[in-house]
C-alpha atoms as a PDB file:
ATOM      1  CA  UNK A   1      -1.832  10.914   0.539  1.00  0.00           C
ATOM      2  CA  UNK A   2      -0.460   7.255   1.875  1.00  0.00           C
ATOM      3  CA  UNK A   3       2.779   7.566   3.415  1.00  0.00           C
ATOM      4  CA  UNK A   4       5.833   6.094   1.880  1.00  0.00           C
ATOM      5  CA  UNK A   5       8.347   3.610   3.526  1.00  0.00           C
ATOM      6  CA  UNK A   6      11.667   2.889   1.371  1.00  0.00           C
ATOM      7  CA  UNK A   7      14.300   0.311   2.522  1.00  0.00           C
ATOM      8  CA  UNK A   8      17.449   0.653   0.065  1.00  0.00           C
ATOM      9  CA  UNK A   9      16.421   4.766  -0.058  1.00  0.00           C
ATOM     10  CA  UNK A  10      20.474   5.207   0.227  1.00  0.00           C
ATOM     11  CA  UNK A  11      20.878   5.441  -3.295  1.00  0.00           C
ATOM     12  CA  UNK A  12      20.307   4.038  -6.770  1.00  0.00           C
ATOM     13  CA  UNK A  13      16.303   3.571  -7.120  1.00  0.00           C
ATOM     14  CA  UNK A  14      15.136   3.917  -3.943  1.00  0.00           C
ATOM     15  CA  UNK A  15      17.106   7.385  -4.218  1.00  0.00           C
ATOM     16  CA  UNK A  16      14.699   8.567  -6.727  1.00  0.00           C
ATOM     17  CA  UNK A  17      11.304   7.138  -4.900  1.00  0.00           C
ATOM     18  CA  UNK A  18      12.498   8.985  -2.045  1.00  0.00           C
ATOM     19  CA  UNK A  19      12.897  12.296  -4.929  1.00  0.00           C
ATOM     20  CA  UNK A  20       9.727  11.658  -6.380  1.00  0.00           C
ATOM     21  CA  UNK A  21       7.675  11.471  -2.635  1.00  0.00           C
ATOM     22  CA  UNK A  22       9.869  14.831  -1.394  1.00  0.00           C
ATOM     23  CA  UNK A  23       8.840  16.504  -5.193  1.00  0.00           C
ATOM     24  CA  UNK A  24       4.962  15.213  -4.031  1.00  0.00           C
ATOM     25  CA  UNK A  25       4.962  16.442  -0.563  1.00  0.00           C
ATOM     26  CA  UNK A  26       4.426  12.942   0.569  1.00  0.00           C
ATOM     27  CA  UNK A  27       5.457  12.052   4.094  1.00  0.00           C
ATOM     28  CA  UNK A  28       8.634   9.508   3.670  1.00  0.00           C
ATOM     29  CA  UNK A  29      10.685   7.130   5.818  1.00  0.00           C
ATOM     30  CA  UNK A  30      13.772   5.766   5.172  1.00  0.00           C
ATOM     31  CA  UNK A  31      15.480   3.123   6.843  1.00  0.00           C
ATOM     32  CA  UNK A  32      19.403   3.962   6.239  1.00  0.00           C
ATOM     33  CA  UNK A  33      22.701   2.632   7.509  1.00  0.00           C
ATOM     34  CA  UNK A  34      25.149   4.898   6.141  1.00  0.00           C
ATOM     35  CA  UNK A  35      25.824   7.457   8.244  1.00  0.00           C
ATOM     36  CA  UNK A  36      26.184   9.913   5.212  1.00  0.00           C
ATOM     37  CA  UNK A  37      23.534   8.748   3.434  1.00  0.00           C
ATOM     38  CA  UNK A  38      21.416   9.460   6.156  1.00  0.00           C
ATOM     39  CA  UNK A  39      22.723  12.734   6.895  1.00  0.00           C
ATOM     40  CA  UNK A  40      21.698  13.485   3.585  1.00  0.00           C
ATOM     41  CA  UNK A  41      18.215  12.349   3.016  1.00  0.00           C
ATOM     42  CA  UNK A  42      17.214  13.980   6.686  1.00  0.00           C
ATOM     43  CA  UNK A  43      18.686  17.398   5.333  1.00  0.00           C
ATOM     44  CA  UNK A  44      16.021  17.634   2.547  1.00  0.00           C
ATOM     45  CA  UNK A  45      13.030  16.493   4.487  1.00  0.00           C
ATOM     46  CA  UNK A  46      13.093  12.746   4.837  1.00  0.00           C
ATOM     47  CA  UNK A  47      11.962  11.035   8.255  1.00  0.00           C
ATOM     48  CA  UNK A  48      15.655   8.682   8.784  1.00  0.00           C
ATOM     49  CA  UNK A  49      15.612   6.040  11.066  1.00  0.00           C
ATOM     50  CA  UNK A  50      19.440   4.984  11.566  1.00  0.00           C
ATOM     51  CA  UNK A  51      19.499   0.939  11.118  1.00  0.00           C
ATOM     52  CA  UNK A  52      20.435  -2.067   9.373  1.00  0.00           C
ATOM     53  CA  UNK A  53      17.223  -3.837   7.644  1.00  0.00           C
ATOM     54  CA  UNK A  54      18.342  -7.207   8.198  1.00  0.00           C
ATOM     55  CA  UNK A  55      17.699  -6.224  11.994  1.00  0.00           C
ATOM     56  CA  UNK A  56      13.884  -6.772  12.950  1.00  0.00           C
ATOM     57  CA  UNK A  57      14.436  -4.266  15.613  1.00  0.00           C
ATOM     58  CA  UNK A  58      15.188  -1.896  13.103  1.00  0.00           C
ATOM     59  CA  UNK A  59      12.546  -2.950  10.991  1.00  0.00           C
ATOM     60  CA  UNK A  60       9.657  -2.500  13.441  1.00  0.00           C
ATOM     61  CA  UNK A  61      11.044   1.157  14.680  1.00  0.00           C
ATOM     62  CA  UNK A  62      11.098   2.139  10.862  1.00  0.00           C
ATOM     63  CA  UNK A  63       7.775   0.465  10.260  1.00  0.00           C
ATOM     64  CA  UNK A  64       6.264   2.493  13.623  1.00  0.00           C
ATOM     65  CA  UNK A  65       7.244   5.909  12.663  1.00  0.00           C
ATOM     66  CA  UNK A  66       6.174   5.589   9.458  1.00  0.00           C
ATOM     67  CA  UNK A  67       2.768   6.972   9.680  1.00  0.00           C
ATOM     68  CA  UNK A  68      -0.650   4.620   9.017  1.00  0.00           C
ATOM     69  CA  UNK A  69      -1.879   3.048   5.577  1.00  0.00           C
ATOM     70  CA  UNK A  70       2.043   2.809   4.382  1.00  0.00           C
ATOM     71  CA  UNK A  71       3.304   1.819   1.371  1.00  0.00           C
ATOM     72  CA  UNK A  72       6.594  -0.050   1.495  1.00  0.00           C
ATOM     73  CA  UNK A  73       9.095  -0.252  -1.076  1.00  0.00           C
ATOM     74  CA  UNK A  74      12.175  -2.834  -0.938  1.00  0.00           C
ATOM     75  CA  UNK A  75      15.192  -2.165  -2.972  1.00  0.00           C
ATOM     76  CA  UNK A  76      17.957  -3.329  -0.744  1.00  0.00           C
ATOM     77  CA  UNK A  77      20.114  -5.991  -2.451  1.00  0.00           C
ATOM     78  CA  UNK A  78      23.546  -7.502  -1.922  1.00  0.00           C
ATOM     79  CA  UNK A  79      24.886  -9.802   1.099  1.00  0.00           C
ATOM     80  CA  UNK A  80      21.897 -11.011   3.550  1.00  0.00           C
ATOM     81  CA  UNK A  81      19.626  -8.600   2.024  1.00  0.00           C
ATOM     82  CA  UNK A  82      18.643 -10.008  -0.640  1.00  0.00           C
ATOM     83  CA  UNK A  83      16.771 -13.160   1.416  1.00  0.00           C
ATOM     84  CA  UNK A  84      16.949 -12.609   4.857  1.00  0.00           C
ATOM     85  CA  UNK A  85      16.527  -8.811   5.014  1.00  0.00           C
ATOM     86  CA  UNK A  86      13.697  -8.881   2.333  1.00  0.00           C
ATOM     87  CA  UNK A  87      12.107 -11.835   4.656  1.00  0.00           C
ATOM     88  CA  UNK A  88      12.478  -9.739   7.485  1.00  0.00           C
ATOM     89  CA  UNK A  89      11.027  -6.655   5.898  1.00  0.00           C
ATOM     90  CA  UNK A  90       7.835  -8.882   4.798  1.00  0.00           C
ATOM     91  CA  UNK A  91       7.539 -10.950   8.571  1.00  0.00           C
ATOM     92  CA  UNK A  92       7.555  -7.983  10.284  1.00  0.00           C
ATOM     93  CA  UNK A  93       4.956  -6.169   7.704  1.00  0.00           C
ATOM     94  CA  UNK A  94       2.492  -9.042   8.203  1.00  0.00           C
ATOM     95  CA  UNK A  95       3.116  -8.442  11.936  1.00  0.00           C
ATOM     96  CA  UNK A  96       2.108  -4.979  12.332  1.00  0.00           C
ATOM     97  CA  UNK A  97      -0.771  -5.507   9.619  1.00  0.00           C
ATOM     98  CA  UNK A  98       0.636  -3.460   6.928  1.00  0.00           C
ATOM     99  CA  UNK A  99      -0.849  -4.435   3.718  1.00  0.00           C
ATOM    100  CA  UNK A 100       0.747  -3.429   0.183  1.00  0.00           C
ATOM    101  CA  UNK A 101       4.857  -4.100  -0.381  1.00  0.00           C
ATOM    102  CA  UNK A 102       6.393  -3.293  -3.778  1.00  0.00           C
ATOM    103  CA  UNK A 103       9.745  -5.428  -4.026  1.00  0.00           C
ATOM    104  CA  UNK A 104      12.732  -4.868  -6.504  1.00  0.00           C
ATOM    105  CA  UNK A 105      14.709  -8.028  -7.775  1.00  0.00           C
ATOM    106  CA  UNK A 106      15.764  -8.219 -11.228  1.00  0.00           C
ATOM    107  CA  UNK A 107      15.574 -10.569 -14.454  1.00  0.00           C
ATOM    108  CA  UNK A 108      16.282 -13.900 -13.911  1.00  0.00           C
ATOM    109  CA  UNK A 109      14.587 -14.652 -11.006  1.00  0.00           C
ATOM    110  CA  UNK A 110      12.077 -17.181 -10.678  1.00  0.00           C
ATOM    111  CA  UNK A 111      10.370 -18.716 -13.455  1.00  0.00           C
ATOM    112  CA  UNK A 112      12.599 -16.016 -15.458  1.00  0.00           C
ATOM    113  CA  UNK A 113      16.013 -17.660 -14.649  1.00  0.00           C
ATOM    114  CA  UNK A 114      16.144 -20.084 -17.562  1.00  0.00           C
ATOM    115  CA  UNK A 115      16.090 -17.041 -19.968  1.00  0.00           C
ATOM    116  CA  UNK A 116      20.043 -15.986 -18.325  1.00  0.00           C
ATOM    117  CA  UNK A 117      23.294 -16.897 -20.354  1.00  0.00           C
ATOM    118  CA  UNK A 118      25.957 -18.856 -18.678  1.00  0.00           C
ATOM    119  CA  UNK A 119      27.980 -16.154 -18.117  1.00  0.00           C
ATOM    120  CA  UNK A 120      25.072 -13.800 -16.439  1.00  0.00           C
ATOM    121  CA  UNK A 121      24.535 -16.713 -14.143  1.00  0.00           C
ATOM    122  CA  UNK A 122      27.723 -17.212 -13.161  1.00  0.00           C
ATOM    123  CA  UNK A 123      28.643 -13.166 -12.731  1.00  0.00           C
ATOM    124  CA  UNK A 124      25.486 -12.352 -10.560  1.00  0.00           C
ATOM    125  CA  UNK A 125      23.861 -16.064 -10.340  1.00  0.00           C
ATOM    126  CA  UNK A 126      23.486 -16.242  -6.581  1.00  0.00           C
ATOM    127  CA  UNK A 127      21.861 -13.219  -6.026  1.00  0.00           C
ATOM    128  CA  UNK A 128      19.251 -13.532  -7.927  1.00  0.00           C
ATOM    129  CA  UNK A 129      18.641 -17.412  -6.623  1.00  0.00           C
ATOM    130  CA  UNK A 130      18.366 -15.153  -3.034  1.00  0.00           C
ATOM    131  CA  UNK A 131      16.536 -12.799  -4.814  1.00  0.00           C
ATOM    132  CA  UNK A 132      14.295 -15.801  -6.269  1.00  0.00           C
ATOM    133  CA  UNK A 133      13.656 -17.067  -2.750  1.00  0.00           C
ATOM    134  CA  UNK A 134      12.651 -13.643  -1.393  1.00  0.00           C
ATOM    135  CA  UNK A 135       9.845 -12.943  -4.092  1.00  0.00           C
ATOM    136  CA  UNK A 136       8.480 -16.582  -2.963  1.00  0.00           C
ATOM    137  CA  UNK A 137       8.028 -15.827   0.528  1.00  0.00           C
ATOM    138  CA  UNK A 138       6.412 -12.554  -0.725  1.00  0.00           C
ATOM    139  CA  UNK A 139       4.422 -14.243  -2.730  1.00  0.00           C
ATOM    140  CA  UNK A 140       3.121 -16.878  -0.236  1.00  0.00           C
ATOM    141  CA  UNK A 141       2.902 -13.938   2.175  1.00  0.00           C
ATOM    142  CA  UNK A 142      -0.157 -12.173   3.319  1.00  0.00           C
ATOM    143  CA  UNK A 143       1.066  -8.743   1.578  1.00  0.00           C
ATOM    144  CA  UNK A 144      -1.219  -7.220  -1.234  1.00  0.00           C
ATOM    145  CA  UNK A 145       2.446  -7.352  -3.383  1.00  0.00           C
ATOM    146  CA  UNK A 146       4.047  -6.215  -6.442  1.00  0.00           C
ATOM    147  CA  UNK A 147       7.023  -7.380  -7.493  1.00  0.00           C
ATOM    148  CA  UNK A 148       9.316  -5.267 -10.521  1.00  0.00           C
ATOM    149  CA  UNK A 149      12.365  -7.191 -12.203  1.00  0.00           C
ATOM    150  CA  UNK A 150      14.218  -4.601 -13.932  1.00  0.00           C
ATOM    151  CA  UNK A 151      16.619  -4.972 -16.729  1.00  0.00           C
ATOM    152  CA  UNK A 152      20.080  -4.179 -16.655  1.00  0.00           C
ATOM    153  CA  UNK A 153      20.379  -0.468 -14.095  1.00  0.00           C
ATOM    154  CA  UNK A 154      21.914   2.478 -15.538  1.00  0.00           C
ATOM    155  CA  UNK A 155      22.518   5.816 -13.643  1.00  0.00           C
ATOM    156  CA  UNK A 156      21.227   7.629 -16.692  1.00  0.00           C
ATOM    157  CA  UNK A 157      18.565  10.420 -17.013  1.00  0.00           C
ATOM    158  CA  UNK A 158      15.372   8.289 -17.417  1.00  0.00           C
ATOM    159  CA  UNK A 159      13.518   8.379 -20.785  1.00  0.00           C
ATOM    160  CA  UNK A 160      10.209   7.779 -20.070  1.00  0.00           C
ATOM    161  CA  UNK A 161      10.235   5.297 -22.526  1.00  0.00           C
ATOM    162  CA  UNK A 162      10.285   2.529 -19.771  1.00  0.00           C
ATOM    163  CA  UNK A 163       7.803  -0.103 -20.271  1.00  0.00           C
ATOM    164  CA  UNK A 164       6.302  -3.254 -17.927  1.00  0.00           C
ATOM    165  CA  UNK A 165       6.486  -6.336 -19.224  1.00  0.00           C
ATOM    166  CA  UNK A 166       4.991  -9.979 -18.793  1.00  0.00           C
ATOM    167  CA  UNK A 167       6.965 -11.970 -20.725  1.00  0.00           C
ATOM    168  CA  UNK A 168      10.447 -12.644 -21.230  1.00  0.00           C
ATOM    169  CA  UNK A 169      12.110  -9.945 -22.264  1.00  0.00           C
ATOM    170  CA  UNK A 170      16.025  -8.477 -21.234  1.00  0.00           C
ATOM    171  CA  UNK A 171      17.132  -4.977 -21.944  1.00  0.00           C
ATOM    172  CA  UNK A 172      18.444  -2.325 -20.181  1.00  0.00           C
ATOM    173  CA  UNK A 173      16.735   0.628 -17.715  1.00  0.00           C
ATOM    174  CA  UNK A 174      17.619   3.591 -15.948  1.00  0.00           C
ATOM    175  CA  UNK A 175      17.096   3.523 -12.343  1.00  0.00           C
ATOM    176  CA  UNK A 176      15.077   6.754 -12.128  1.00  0.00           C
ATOM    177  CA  UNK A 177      12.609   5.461 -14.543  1.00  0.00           C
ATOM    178  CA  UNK A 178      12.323   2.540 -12.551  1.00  0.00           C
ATOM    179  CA  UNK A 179      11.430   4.412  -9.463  1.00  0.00           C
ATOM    180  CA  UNK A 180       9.127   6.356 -11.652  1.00  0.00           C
ATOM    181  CA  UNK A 181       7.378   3.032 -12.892  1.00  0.00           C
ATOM    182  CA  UNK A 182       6.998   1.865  -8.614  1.00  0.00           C
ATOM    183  CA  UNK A 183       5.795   5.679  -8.151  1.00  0.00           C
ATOM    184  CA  UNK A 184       2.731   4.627 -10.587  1.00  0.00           C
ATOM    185  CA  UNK A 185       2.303   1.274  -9.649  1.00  0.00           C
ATOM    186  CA  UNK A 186       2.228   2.611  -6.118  1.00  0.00           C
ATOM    187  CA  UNK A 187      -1.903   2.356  -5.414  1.00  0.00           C
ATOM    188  CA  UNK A 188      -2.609   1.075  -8.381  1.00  0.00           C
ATOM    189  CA  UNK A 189      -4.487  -2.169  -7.546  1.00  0.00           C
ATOM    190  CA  UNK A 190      -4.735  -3.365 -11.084  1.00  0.00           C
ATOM    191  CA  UNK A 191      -0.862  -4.087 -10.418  1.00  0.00           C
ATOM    192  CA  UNK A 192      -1.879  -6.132  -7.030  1.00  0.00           C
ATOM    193  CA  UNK A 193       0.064  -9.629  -7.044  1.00  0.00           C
ATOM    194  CA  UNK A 194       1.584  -9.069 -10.631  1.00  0.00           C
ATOM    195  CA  UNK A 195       5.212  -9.348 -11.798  1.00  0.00           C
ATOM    196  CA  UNK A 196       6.543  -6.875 -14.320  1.00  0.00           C
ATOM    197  CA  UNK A 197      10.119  -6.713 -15.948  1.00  0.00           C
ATOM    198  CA  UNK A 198      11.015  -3.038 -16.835  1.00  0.00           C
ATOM    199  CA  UNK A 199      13.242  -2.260 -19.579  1.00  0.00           C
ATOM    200  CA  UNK A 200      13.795   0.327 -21.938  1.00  0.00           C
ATOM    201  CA  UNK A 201      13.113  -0.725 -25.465  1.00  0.00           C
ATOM    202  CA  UNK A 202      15.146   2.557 -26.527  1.00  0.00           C
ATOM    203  CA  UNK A 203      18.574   1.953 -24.254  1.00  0.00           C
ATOM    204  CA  UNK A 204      21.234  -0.732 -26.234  1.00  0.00           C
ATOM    205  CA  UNK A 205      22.487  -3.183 -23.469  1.00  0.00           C
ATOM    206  CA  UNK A 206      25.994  -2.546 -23.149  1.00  0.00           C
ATOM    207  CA  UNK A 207      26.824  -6.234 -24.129  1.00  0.00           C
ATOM    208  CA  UNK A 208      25.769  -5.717 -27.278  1.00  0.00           C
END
């Protein structure tokens, strides 16, 4: 069973991955910040190394006690993270000859931003131009990647209704089914160098 490493573990979807690997007995690493949040993933059984993953220094401790063969999952977003730590992440990755990366942006980014209103641009527009520039140098990158561009998050129960997309598409999904869908996706090198959109056909964006 390949080890798990999870940067953005502190909550939302990279909450749940770190669930589903506890609920599997997989070994797990999490790279956390927050003091609490940490405090609370190392209480049920998740290996915590305290650090920022914008650092590299951080990076390459988390990366080193993480066990051999890993599979790294980025869902860290917001501020620097969204470019420079995801760049970081992936440099220091190629570095220590770690292979398979799953990364977390959202719709919109890359070929995908043309399909955003006016208004979505302008509310969340410059993240997901960082967010844009961090799949590129993923994709570019020596990684065996996947990269996942959910809809619209919600903090609902997931459905299990969630589906993968290749095409434009917007909608809404919960975050646990999301981390469900990376769960799958995990080894599964049919999804090697693919981008999917998530959404849940059955969950009514709230803009409607």
């Amino acid at each position: 069973m390949k080890p798990w490493l999870i940067f953005g573990a502190g909550n939302g979807v990279g909450r749940h991955l770190a669930a589903i690997a506890l609920k599997q007995n997989r070994p797990v690493t999490a790279l956390i910040r927050n003091v609490q949040q940490a405090e609370e993933l190392s209480a049920v059984g998740v290996n915590v190394i305290h650090g920022d993953a914008c650092d590299r220094e951080s990076i390459e401790k988390a990366i080193a006690q993480a066990g051999e063969n890993l599979v790294v999952f980025s869902t860290i977003g917001g501020g620097n993270a969204d470019h420079y730590g995801n760049m970081a992440i992936i440099d220091a990755l190629e570095q220590a000859q770690i292979s398979r990366m799953l990364l977390v942006t959202s719709i919109g980014c890359g070929e995908s931003w043309k399909s955003l209103s006016a208004r979505a641009k302008s509310l969340f527009g410059q993240s997901v131009r960082h967010k844009s520039l961090a799949e590129s140098y993923l994709q570019t990158s020596t990684l065996d990647f996947t990269i996942i561009r959910p809809g619209g998050l919600t903090d609902q129960s997931g459905t299990g209704h969630c589906k993968r997309y290749q095409a434009e598409i917007h909608g809404m999904v919960s975050r646990e089914d999301v981390a469900n869908q990376l769960a799958q996706m995990a080894e599964d090198e049919q999804t090697y160098y693919q981008i999917y959109a998530l959404v849940d056909p059955e969950l009514k964006p709230h803009w409607n």
